[in-house]
C-alpha atoms as a PDB file:
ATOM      1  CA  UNK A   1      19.754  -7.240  14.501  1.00  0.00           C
ATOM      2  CA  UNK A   2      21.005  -4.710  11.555  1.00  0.00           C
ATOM      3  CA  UNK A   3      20.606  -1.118  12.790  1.00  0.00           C
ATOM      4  CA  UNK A   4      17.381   0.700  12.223  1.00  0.00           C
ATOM      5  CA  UNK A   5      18.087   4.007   9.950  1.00  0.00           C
ATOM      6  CA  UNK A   6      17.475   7.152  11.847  1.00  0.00           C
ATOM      7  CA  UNK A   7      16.104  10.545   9.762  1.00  0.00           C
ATOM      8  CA  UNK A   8      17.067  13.107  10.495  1.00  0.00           C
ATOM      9  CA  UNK A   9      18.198  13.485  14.100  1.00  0.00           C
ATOM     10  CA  UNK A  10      15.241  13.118  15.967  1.00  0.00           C
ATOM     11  CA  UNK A  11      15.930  13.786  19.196  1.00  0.00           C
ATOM     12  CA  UNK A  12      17.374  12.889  22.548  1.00  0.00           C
ATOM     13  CA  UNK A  13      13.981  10.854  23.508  1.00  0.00           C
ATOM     14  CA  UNK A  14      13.899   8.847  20.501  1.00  0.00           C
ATOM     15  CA  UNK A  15      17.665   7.908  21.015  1.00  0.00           C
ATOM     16  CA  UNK A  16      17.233   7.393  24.365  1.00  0.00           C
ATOM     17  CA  UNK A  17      13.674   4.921  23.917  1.00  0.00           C
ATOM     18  CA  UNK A  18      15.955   3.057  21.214  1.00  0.00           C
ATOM     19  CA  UNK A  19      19.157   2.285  23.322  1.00  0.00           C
ATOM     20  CA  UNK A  20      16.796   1.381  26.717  1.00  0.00           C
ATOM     21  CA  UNK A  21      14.650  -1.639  24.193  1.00  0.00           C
ATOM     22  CA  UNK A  22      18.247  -2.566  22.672  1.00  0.00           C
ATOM     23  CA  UNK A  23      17.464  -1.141  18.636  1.00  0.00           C
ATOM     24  CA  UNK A  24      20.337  -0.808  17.240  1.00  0.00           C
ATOM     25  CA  UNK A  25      20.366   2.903  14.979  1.00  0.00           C
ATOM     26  CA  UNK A  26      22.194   5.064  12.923  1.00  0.00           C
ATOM     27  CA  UNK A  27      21.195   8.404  12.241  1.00  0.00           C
ATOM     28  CA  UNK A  28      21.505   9.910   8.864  1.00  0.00           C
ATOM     29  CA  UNK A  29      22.025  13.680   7.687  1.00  0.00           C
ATOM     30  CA  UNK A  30      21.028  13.410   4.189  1.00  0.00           C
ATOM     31  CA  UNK A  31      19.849  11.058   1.033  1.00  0.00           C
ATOM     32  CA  UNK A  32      23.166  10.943  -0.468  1.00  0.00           C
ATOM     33  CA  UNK A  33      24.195   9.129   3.432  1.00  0.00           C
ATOM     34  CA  UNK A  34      21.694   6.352   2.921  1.00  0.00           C
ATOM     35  CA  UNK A  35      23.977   4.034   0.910  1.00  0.00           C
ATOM     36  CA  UNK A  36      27.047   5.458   2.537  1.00  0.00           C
ATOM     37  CA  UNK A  37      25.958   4.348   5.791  1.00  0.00           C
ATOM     38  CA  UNK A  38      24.196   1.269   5.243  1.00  0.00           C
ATOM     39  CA  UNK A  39      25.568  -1.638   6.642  1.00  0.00           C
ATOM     40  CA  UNK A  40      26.742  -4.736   5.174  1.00  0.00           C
ATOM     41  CA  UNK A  41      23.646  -6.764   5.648  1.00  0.00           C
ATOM     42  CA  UNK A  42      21.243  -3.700   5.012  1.00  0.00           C
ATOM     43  CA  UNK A  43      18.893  -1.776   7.203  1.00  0.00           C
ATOM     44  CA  UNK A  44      16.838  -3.462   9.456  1.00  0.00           C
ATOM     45  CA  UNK A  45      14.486  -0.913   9.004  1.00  0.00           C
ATOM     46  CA  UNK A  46      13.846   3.090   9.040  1.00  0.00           C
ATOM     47  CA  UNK A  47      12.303   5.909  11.000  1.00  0.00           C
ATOM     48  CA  UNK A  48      11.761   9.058   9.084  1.00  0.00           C
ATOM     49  CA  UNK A  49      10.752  12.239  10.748  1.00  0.00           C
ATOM     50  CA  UNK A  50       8.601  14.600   8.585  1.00  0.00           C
ATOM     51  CA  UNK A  51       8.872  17.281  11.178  1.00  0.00           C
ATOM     52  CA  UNK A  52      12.196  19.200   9.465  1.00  0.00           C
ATOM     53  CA  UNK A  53      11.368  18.578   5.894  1.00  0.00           C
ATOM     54  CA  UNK A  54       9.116  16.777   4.729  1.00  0.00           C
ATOM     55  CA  UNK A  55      10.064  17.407   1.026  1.00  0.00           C
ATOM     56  CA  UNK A  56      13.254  15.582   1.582  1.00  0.00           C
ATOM     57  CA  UNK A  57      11.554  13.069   4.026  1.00  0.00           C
ATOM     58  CA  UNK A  58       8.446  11.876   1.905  1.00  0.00           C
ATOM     59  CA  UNK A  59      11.889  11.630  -0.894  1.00  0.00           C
ATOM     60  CA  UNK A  60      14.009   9.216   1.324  1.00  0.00           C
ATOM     61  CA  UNK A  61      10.863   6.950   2.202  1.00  0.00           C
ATOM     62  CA  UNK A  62      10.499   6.499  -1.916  1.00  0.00           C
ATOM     63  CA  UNK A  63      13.873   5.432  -2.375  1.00  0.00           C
ATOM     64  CA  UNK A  64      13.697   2.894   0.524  1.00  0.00           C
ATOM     65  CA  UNK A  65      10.184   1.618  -1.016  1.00  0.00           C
ATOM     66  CA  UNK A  66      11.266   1.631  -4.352  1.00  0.00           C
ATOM     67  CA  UNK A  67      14.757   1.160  -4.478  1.00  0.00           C
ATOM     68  CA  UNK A  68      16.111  -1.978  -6.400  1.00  0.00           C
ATOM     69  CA  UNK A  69      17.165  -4.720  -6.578  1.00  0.00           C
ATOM     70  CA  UNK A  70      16.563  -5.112  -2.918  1.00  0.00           C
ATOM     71  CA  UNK A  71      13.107  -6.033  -1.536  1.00  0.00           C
ATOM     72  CA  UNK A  72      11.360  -2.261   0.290  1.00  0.00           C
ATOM     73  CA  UNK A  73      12.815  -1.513   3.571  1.00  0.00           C
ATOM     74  CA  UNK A  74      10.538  -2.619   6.699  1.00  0.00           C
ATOM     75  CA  UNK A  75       9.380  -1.794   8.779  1.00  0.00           C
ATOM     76  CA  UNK A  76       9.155   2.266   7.380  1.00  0.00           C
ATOM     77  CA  UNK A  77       7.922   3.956  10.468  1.00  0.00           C
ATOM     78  CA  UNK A  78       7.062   7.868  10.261  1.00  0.00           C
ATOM     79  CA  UNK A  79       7.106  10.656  13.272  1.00  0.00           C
ATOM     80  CA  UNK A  80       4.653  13.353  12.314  1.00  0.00           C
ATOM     81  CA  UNK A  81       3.494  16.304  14.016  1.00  0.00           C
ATOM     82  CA  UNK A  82      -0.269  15.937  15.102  1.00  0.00           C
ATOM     83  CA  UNK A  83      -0.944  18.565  12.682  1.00  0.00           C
ATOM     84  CA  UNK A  84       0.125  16.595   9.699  1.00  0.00           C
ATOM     85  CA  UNK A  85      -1.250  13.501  10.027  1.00  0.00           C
ATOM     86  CA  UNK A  86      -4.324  14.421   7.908  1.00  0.00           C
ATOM     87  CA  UNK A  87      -1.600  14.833   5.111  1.00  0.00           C
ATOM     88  CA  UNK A  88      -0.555  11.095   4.977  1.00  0.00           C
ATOM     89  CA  UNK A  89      -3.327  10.251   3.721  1.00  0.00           C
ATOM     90  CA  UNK A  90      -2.378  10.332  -0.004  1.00  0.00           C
ATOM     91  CA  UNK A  91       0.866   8.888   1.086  1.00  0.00           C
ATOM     92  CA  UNK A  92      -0.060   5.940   2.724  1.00  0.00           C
ATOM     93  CA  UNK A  93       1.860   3.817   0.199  1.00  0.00           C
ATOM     94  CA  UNK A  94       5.403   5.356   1.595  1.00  0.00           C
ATOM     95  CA  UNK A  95       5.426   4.142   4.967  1.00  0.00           C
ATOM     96  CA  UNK A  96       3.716   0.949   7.587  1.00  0.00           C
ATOM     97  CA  UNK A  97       3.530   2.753  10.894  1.00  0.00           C
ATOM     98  CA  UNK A  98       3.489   6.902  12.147  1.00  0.00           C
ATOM     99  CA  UNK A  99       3.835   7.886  15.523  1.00  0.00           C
ATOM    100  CA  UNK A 100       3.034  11.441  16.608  1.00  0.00           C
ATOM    101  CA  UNK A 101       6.397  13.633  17.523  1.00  0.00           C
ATOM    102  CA  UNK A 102       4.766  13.872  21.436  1.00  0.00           C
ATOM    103  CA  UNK A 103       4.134  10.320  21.695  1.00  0.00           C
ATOM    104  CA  UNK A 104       7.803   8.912  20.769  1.00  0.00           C
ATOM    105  CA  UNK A 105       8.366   7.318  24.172  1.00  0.00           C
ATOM    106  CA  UNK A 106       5.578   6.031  24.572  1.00  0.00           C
ATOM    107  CA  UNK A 107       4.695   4.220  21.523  1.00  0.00           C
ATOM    108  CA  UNK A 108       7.779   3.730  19.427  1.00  0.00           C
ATOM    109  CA  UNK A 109       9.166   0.538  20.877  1.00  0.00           C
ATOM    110  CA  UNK A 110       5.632  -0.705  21.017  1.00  0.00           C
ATOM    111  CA  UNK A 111       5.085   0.191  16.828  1.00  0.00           C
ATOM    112  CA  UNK A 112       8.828  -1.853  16.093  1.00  0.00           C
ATOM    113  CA  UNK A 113       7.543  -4.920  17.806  1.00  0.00           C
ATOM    114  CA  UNK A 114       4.703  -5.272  16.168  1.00  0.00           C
ATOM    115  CA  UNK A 115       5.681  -5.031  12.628  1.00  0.00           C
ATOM    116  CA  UNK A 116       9.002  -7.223  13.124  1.00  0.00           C
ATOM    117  CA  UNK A 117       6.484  -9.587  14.473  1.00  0.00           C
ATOM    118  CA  UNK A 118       4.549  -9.105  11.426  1.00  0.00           C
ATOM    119  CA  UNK A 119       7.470  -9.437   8.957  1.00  0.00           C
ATOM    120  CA  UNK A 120       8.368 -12.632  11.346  1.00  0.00           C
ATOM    121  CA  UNK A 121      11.035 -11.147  12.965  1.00  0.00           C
ATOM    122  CA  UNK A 122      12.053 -11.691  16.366  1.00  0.00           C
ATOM    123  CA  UNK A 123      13.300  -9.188  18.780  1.00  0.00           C
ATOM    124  CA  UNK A 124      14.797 -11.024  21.192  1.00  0.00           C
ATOM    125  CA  UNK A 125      18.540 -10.767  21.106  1.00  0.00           C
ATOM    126  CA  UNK A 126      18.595 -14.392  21.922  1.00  0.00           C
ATOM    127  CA  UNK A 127      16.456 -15.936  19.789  1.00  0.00           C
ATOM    128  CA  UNK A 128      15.801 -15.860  15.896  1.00  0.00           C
ATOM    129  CA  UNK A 129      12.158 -15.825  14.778  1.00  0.00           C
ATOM    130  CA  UNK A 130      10.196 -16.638  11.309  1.00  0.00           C
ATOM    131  CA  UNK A 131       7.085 -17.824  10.956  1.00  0.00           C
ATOM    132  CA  UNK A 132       7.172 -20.571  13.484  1.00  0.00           C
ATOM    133  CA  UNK A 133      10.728 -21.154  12.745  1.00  0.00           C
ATOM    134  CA  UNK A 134      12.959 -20.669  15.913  1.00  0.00           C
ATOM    135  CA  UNK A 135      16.875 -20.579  16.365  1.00  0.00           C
ATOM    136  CA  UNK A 136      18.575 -20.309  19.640  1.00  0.00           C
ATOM    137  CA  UNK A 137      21.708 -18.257  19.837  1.00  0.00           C
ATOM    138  CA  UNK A 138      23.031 -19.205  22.679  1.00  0.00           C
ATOM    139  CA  UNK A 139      22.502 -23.314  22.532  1.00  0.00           C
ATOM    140  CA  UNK A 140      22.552 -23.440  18.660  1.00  0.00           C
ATOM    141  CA  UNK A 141      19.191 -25.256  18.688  1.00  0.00           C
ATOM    142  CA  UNK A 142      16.626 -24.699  16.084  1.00  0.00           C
ATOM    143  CA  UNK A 143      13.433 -26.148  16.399  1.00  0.00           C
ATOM    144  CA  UNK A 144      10.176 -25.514  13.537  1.00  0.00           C
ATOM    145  CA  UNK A 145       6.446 -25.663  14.881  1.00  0.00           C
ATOM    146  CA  UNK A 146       7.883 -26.834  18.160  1.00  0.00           C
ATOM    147  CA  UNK A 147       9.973 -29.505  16.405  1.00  0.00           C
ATOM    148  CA  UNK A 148      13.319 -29.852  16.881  1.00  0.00           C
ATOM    149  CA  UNK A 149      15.802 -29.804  13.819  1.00  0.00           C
ATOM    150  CA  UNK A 150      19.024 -32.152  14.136  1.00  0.00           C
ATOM    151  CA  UNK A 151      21.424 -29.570  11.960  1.00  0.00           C
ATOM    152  CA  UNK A 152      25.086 -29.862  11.640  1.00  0.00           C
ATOM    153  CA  UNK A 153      26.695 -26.396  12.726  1.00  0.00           C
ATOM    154  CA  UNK A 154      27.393 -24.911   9.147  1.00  0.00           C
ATOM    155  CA  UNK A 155      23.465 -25.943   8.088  1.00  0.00           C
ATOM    156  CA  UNK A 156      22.701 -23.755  11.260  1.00  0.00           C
ATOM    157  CA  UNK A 157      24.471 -21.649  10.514  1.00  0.00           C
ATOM    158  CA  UNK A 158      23.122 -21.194   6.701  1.00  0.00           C
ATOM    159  CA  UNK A 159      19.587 -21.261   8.449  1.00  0.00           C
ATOM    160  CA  UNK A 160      20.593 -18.405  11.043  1.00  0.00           C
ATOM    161  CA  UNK A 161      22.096 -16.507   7.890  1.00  0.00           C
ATOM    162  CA  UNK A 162      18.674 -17.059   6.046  1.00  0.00           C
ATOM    163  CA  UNK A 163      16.383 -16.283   8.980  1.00  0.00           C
ATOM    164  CA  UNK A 164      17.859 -13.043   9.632  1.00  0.00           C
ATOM    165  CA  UNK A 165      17.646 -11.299   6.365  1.00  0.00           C
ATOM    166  CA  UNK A 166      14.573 -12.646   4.723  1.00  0.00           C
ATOM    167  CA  UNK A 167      13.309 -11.634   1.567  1.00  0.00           C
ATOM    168  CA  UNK A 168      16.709 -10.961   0.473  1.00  0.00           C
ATOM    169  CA  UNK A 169      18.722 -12.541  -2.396  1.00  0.00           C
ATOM    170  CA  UNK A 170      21.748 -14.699  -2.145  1.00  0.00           C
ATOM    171  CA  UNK A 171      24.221 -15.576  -4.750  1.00  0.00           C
ATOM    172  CA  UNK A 172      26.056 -18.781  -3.890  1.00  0.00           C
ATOM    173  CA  UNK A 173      29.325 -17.081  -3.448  1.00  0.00           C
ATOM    174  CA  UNK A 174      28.410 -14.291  -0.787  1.00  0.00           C
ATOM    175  CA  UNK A 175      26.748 -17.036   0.781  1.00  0.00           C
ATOM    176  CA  UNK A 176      29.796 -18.765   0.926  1.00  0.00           C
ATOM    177  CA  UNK A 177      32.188 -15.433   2.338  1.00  0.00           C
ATOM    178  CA  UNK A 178      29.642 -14.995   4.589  1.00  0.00           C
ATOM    179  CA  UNK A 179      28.278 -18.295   5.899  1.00  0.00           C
ATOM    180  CA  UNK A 180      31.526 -19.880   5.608  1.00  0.00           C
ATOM    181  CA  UNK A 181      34.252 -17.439   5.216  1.00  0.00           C
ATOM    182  CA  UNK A 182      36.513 -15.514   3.089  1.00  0.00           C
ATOM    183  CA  UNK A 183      39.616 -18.395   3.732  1.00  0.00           C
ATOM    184  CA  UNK A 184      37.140 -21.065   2.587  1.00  0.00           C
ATOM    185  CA  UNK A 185      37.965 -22.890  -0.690  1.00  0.00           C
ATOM    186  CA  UNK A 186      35.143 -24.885  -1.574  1.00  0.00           C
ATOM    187  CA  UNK A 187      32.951 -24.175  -4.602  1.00  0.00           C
ATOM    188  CA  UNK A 188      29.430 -23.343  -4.689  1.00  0.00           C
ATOM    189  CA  UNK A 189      27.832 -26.983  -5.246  1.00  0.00           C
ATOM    190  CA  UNK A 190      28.530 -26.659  -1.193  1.00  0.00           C
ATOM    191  CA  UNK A 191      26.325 -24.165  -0.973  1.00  0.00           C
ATOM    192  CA  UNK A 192      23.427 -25.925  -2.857  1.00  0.00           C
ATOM    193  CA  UNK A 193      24.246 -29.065  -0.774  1.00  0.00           C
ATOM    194  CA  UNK A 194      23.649 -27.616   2.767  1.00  0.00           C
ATOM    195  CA  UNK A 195      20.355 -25.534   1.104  1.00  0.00           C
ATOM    196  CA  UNK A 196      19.317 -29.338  -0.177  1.00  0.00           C
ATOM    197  CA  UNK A 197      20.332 -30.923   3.358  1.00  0.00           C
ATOM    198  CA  UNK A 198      18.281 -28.000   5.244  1.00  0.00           C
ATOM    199  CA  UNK A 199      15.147 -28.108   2.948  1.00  0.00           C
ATOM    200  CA  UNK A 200      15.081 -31.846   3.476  1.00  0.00           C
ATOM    201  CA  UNK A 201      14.823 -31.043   7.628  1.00  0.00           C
ATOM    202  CA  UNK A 202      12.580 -27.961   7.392  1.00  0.00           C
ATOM    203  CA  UNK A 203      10.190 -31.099   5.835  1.00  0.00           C
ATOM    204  CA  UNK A 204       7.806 -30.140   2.922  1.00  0.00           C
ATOM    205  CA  UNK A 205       6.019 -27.445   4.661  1.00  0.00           C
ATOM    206  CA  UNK A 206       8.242 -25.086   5.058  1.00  0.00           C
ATOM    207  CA  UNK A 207      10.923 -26.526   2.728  1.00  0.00           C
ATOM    208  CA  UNK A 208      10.234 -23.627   0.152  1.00  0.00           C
ATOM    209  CA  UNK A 209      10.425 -20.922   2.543  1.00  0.00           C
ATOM    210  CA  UNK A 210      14.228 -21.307   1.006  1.00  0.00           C
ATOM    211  CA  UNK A 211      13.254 -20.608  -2.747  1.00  0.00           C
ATOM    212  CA  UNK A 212      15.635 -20.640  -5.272  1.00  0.00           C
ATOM    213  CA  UNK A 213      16.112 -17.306  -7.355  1.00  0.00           C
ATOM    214  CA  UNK A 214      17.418 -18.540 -11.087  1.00  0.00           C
ATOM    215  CA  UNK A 215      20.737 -17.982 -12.184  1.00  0.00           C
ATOM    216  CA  UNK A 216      21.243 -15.953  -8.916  1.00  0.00           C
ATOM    217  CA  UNK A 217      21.062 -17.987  -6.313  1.00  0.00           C
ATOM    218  CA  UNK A 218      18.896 -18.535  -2.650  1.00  0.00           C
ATOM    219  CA  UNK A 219      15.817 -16.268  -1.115  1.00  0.00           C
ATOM    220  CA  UNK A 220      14.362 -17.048   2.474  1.00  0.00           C
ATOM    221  CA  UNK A 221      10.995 -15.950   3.204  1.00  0.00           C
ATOM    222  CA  UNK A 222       7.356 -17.159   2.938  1.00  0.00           C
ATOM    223  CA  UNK A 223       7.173 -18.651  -0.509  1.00  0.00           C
ATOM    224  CA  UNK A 224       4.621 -17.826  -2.701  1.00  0.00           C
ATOM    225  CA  UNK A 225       5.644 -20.984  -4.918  1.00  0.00           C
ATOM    226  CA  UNK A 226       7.411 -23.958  -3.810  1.00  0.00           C
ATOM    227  CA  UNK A 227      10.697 -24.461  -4.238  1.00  0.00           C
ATOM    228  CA  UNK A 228      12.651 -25.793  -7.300  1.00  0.00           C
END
């Protein structure tokens, strides 16, 4: 999992409730730190205290809804003080989750779980998860619906690369420096042969979850087309 982004520094019991359910974070001083930060494969996701700032706050959650080209950042979770949670009211379009500054032990881990599980994101380290898609980490099996998928290692490996940062955009050559690596010489047709190979196993249900973006290259996710 990509680390979550952290707004400001929240406080010892937030780090602490991160490290003990293994989320990855990094904390962030300012807007201008966002992309500075950010790792290679993006945010997994953000929590924004409104508690010191909420000018600046309520500014960072627009730029991680609205920012392009990437898809918004989720899950957007918000810590408020109990006082200002009538306030979000007219901002509900900013964020998916808040959690009230007391209750940050107590609920935090709980809100992350539920919306990776409703993006279709797993959270255990083993295991990838998306919409009834599994991958094993540790045996390099992948199995859809409870069947199992005979994959060479690179189409796993394309798959894994796919599951874990859906909604996202591909072109064919990052896919290739990151899938198969920088000393690899092959062109992109390899690319679109593996994405052919692995559409062809997913079988026609979930063969467009791996949609093809035009003149760009590959998106995973839930299609709301099928696949060309």
């Amino acid at each position: 999992m990509e680390p979550l982004l952290v707004f400001p520094e929240v406080g010892s019991d937030l780090d602490e409730t991160l490290v003990k359910h293994d989320y990855p974070f990094r904390v962030i001083a300012s807007i201008a730190d966002v992309e500075a930060a950010e790792p290679e494969d993006g945010w997994s996701g953000a929590i924004v205290s409104i508690t010191a700032g909420s000018d600046t706050a309520f500014e960072l959650c627009r730029l991680l809804r609205h920012r392009e080209p990437e898809p918004p950042l989720e899950p957007l979770i918000l810590v408020v003080r109990a006082e200002d949670v009538d306030g979000l009211d007219v901002r509900e379009d900013l964020f998916d989750e808040f959690v009230v500054d007391s209750q940050v032990t107590t609920e935090i881990a709980a809100r992350l779980r539920h919306r990776f599980y409703l993006t279709g994101r797993g959270t255990n380290p083993d295991l990838v998860e998306y919409d009834g898609l599994i991958l094993n980490l540790e045996t390099y099996q992948a199995a859809v619906e409870g069947r199992p998928l005979d994959l060479t290692y690179m189409e796993y490996e394309l798959l894994k690369h796919f599951a874990t940062h859906p909604g996202k955009v591909f072109t064919r050559e990052v896919l290739l420096s990151r899938v198969w690596g920088y000393d690899y010489y092959g062109g992109a047709r390899t690319v679109d042969v593996h994405v052919r190979r692995l559409r062809a196993k997913l079988g026609e249900e979930y063969a467009g979850h791996i949609s093809t973006v035009r003149s760009v290259g590959y998106r995973f996710g839930r299609p709301s087309h099928a696949a060309r």
